[in-house]
PDB file of N, CA and C in Angstrom:
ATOM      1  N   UNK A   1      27.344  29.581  57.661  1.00  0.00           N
ATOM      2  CA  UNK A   1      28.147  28.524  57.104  1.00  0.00           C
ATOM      3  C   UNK A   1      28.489  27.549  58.223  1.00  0.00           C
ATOM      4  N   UNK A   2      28.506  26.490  57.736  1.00  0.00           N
ATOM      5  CA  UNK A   2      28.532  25.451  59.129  1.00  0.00           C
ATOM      6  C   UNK A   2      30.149  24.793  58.980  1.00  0.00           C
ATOM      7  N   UNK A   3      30.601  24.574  59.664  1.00  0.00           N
ATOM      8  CA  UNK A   3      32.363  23.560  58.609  1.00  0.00           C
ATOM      9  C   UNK A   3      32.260  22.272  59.978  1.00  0.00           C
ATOM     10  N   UNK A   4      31.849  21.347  59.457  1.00  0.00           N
ATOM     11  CA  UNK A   4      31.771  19.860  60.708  1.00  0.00           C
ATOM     12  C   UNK A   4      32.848  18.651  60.102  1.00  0.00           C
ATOM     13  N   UNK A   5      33.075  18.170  60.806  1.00  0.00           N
ATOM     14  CA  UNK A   5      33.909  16.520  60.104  1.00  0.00           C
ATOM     15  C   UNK A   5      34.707  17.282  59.280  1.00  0.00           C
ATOM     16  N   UNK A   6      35.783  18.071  59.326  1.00  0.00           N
ATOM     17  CA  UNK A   6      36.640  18.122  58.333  1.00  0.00           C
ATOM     18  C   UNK A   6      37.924  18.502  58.869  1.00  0.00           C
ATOM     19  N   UNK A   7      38.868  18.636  58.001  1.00  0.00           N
ATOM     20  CA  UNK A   7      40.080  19.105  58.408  1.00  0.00           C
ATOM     21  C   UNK A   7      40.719  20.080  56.776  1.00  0.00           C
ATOM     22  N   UNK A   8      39.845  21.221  57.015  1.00  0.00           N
ATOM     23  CA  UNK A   8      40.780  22.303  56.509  1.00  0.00           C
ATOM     24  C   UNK A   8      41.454  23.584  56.880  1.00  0.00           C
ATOM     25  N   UNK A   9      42.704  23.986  56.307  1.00  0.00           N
ATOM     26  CA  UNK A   9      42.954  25.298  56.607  1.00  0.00           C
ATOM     27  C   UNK A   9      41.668  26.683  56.070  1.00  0.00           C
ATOM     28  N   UNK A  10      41.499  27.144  57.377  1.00  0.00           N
ATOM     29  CA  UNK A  10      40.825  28.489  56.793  1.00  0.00           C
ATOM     30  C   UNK A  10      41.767  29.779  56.824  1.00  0.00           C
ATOM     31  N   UNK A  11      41.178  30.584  55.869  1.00  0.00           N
ATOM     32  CA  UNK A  11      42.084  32.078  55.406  1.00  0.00           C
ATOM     33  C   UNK A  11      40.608  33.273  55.718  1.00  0.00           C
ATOM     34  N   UNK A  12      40.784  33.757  56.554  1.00  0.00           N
ATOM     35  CA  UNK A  12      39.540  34.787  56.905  1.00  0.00           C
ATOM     36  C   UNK A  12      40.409  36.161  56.884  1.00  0.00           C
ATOM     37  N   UNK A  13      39.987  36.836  55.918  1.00  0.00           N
ATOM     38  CA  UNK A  13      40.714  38.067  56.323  1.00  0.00           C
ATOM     39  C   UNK A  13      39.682  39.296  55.807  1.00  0.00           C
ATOM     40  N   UNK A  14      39.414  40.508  56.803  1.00  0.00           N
ATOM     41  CA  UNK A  14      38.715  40.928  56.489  1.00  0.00           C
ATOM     42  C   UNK A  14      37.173  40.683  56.156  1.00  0.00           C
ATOM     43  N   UNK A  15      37.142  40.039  57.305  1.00  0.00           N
ATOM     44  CA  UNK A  15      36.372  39.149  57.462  1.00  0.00           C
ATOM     45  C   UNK A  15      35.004  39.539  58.514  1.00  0.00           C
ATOM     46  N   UNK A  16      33.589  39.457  58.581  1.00  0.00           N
ATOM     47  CA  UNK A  16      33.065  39.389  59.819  1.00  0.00           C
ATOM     48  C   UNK A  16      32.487  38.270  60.358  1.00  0.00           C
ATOM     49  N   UNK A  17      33.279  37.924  61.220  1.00  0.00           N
ATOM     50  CA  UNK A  17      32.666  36.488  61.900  1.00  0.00           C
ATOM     51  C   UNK A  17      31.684  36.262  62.879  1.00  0.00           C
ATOM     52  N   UNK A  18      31.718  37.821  63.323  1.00  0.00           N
ATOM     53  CA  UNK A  18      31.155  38.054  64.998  1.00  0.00           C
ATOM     54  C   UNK A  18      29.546  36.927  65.200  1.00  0.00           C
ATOM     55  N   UNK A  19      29.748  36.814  66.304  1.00  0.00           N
ATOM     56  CA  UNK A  19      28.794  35.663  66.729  1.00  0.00           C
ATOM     57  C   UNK A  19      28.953  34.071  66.557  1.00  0.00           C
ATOM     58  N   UNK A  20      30.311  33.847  65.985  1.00  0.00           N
ATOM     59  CA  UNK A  20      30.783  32.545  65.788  1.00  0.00           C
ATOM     60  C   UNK A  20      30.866  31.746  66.843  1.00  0.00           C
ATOM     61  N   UNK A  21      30.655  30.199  66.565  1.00  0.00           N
ATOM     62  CA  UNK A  21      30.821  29.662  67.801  1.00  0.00           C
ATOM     63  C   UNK A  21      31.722  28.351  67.209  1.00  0.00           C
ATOM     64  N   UNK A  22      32.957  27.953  68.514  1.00  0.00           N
ATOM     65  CA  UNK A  22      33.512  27.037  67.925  1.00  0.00           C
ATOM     66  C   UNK A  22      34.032  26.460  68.955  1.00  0.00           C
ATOM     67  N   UNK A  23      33.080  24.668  69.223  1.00  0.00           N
ATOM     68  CA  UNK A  23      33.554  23.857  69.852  1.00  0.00           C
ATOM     69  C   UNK A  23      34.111  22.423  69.409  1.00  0.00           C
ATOM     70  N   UNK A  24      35.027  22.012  70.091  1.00  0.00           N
ATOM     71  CA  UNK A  24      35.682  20.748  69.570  1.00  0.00           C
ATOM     72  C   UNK A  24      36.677  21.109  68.215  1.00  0.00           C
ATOM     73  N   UNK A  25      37.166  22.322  68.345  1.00  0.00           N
ATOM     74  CA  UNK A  25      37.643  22.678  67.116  1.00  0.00           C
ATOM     75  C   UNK A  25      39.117  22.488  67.589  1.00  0.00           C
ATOM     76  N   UNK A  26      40.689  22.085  66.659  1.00  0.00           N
ATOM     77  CA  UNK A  26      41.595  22.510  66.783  1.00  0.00           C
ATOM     78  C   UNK A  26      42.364  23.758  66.036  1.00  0.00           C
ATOM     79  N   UNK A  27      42.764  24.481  66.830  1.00  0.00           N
ATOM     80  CA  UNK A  27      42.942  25.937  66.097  1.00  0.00           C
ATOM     81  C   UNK A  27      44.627  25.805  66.380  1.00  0.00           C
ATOM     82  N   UNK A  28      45.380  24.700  66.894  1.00  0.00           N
ATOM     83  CA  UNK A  28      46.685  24.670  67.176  1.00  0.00           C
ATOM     84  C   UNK A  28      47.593  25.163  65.869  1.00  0.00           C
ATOM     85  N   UNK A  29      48.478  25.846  66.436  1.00  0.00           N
ATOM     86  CA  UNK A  29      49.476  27.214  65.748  1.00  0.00           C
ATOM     87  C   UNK A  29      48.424  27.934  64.542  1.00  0.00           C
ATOM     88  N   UNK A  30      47.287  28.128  65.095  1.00  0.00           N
ATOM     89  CA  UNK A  30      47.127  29.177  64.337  1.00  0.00           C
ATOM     90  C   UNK A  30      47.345  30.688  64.929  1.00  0.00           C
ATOM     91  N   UNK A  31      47.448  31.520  63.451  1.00  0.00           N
ATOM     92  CA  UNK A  31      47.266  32.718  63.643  1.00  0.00           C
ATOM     93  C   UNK A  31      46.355  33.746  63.886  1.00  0.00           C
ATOM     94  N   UNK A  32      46.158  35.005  64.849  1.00  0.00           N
ATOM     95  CA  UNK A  32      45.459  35.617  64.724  1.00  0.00           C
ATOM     96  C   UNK A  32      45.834  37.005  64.885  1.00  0.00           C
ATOM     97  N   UNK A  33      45.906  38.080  63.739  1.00  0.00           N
ATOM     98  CA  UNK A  33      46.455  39.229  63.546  1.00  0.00           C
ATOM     99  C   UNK A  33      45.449  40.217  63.243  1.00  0.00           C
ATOM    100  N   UNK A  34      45.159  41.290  64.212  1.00  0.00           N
ATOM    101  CA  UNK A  34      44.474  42.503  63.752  1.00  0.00           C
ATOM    102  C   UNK A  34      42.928  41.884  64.172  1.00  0.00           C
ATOM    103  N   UNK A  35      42.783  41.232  65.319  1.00  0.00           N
ATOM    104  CA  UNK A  35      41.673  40.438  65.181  1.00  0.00           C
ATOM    105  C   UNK A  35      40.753  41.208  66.605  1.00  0.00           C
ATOM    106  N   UNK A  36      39.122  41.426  66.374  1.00  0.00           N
ATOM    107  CA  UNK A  36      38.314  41.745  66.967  1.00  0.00           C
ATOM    108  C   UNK A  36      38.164  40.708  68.222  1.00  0.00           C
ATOM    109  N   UNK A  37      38.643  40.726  69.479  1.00  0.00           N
ATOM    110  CA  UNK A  37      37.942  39.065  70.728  1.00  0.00           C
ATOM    111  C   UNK A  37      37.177  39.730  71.454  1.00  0.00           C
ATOM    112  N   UNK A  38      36.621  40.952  71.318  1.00  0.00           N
ATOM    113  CA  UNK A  38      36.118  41.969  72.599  1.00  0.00           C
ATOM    114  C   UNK A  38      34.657  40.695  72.777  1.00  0.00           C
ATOM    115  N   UNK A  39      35.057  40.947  74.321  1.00  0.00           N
ATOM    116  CA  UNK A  39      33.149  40.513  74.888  1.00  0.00           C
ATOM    117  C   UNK A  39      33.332  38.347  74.444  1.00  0.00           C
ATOM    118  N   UNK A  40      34.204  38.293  73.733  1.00  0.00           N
ATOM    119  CA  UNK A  40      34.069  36.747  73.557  1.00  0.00           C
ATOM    120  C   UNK A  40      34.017  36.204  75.104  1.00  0.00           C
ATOM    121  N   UNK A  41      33.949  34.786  74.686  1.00  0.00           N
ATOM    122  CA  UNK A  41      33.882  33.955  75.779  1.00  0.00           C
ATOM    123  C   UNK A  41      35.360  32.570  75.707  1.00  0.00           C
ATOM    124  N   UNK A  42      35.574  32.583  77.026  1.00  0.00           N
ATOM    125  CA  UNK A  42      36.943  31.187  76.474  1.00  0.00           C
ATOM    126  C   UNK A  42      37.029  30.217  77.562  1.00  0.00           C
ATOM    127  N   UNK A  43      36.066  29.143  77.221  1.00  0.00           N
ATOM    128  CA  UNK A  43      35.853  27.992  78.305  1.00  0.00           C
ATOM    129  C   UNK A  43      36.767  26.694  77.735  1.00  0.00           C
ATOM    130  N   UNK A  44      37.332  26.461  78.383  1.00  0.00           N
ATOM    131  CA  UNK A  44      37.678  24.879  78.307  1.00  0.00           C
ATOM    132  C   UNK A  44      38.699  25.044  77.251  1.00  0.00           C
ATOM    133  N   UNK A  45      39.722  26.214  77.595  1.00  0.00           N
ATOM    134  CA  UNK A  45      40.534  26.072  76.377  1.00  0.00           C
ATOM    135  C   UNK A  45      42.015  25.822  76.821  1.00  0.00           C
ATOM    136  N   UNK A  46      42.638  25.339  75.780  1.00  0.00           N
ATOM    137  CA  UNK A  46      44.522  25.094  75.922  1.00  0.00           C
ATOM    138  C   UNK A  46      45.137  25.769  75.359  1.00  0.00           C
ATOM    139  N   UNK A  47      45.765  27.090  75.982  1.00  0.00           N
ATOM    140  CA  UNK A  47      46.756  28.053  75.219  1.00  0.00           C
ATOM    141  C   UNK A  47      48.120  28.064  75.909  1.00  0.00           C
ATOM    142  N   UNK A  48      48.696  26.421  76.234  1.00  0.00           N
ATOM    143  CA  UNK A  48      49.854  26.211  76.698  1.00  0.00           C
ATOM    144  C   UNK A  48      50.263  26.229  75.597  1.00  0.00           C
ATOM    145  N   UNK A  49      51.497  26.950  76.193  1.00  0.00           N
ATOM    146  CA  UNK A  49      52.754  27.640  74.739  1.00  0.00           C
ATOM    147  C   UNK A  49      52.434  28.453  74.115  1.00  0.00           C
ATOM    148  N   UNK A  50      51.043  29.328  74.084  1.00  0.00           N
ATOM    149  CA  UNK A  50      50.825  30.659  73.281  1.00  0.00           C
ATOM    150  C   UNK A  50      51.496  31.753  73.528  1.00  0.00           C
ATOM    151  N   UNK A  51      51.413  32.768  72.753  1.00  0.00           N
ATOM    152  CA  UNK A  51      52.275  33.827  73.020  1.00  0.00           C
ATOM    153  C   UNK A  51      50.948  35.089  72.485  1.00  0.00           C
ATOM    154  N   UNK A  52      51.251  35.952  73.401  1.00  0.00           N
ATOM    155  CA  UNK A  52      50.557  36.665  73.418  1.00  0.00           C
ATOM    156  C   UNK A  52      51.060  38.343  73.666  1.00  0.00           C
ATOM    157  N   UNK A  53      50.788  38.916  72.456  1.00  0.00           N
ATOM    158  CA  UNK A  53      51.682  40.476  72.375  1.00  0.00           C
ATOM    159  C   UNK A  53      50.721  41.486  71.556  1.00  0.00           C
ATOM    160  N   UNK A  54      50.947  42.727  72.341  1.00  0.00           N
ATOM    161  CA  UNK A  54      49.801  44.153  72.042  1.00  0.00           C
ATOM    162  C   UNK A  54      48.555  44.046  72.209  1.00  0.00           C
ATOM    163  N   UNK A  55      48.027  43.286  73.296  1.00  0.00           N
ATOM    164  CA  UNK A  55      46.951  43.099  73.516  1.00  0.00           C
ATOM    165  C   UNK A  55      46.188  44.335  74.438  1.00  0.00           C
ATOM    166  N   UNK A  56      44.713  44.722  74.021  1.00  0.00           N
ATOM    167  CA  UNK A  56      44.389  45.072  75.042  1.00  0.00           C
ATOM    168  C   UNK A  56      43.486  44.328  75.995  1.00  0.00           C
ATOM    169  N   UNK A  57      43.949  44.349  76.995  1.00  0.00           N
ATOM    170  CA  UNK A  57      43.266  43.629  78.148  1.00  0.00           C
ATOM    171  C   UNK A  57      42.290  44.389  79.557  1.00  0.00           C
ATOM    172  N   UNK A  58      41.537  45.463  78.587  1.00  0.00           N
ATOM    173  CA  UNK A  58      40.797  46.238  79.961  1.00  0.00           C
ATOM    174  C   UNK A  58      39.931  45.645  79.974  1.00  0.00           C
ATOM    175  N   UNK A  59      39.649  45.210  81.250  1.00  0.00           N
ATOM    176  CA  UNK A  59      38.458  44.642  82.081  1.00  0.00           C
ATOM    177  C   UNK A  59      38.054  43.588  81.395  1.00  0.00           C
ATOM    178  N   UNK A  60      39.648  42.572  81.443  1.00  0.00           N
ATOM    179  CA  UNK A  60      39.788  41.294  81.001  1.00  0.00           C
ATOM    180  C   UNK A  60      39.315  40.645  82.720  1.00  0.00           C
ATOM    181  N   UNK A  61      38.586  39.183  82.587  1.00  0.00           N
ATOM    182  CA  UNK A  61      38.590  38.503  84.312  1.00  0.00           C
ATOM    183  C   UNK A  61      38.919  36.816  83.624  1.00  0.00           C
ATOM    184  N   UNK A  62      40.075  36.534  84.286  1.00  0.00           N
ATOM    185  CA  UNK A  62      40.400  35.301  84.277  1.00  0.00           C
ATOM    186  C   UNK A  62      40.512  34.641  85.690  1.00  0.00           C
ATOM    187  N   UNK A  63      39.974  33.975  85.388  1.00  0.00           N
ATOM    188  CA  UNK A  63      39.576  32.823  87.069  1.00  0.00           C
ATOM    189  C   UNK A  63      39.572  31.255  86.537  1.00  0.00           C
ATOM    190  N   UNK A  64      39.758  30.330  87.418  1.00  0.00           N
ATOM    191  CA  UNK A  64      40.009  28.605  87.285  1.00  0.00           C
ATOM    192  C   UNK A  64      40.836  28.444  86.550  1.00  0.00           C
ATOM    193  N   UNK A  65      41.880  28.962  86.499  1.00  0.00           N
ATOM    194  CA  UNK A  65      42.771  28.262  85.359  1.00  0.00           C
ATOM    195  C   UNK A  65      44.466  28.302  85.679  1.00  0.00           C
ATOM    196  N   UNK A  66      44.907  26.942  84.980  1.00  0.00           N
ATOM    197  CA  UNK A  66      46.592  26.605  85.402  1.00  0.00           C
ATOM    198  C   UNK A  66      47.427  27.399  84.741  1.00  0.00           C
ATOM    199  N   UNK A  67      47.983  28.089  85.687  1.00  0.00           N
ATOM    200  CA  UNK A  67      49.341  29.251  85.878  1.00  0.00           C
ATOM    201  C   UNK A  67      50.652  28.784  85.588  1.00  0.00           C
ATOM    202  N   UNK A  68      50.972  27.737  85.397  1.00  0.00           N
ATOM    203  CA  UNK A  68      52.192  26.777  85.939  1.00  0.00           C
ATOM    204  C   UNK A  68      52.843  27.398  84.858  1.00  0.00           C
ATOM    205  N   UNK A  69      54.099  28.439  84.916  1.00  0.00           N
ATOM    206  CA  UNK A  69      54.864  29.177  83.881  1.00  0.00           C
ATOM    207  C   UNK A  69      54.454  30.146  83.279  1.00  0.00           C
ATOM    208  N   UNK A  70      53.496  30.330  83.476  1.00  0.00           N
ATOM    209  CA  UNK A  70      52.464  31.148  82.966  1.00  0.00           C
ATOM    210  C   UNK A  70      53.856  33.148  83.246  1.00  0.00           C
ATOM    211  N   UNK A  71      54.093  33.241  82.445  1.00  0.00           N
ATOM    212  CA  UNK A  71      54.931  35.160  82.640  1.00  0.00           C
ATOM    213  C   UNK A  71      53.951  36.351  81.950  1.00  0.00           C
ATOM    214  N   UNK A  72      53.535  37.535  83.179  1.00  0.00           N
ATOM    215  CA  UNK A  72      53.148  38.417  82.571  1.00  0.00           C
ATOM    216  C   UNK A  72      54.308  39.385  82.392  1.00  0.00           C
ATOM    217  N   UNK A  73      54.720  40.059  81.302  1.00  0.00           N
ATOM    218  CA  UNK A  73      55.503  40.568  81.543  1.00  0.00           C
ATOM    219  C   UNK A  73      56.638  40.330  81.513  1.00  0.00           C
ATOM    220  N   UNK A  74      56.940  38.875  81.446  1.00  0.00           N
ATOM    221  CA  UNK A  74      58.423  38.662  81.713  1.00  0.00           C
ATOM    222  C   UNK A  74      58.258  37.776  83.340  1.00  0.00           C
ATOM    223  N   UNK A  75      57.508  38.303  83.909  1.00  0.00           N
ATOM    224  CA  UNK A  75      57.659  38.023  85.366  1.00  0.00           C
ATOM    225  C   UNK A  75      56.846  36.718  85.134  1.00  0.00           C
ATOM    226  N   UNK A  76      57.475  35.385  86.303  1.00  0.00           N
ATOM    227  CA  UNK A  76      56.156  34.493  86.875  1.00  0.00           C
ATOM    228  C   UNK A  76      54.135  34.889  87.473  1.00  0.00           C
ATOM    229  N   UNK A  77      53.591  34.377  86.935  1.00  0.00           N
ATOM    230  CA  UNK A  77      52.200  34.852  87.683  1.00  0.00           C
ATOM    231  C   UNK A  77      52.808  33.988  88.812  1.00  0.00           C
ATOM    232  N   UNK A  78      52.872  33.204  88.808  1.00  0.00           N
ATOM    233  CA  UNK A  78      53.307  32.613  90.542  1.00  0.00           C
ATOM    234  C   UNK A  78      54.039  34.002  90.904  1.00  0.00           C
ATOM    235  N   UNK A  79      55.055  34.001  90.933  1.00  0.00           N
ATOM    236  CA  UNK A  79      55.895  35.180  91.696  1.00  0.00           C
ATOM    237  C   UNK A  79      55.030  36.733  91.866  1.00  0.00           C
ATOM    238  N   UNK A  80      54.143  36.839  90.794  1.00  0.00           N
ATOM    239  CA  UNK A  80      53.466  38.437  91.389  1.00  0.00           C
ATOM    240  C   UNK A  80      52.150  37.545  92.382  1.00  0.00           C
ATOM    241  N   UNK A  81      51.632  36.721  92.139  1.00  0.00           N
ATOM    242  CA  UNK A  81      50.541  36.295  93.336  1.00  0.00           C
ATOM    243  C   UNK A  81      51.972  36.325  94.985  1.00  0.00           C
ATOM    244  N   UNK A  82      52.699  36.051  94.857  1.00  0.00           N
ATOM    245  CA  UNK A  82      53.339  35.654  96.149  1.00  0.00           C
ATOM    246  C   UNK A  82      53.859  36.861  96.766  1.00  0.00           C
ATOM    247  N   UNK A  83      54.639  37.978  95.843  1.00  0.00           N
ATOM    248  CA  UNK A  83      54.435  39.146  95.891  1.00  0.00           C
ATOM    249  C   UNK A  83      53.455  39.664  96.355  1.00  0.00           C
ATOM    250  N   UNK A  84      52.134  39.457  95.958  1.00  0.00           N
ATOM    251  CA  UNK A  84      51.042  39.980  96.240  1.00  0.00           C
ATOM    252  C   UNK A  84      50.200  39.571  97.714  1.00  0.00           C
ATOM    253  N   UNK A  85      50.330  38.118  98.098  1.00  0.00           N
ATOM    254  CA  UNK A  85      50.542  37.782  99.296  1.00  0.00           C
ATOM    255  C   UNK A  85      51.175  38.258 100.708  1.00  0.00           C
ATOM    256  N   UNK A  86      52.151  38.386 100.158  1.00  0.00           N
ATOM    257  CA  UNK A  86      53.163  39.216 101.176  1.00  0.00           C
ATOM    258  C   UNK A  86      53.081  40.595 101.533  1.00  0.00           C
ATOM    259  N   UNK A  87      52.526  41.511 100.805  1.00  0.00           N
ATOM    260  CA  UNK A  87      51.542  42.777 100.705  1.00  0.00           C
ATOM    261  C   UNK A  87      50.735  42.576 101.825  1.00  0.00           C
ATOM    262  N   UNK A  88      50.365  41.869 101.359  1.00  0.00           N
ATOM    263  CA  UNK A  88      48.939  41.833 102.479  1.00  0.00           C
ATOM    264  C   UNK A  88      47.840  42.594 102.153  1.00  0.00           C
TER     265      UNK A  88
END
């Protein structure tokens, strides 16, 4: 199924999407609950202001990207990199 030039809400539930690809898309405040991301890919994306809870993240690798407020945990990623600095 292709969806180009448009602007609708989609409802996928129970759904298999795997192998989807989606560029130039806005997905702003959407939801995603109970949802398969294993092995995806996430280039060129904006998840300032997302929230993110019960995730599993094994042998997640995030590299090039702005931290600025960014809390794991509660904590600053600035503050555990500086932490982590000081370690040595």
């Amino acid at each position: 199924m292709k969806i180009q030039n448009t602007k609708e809400t989609v409802f996928a539930k129970n759904a298999n999407l795997s192998g989807s690809e989606f560029d130039d898309v806005n997905l702003q405040e959407a939801t995603f609950r109970n949802v398969n991301l294993s092995k995806s890919t996430f280039t060129d994306i904006n998840f300032s202001g997302a929230k993110f809870s019960n995730l599993n993240l094994t042998n997640v690798e995030i590299e090039a990207c702005e931290t600025t407020g960014m809390k794991f945990r509660g904590i600053l990623v600035s503050e555990l990199f500086e932490a982590y600095k000081r370690k040595g």
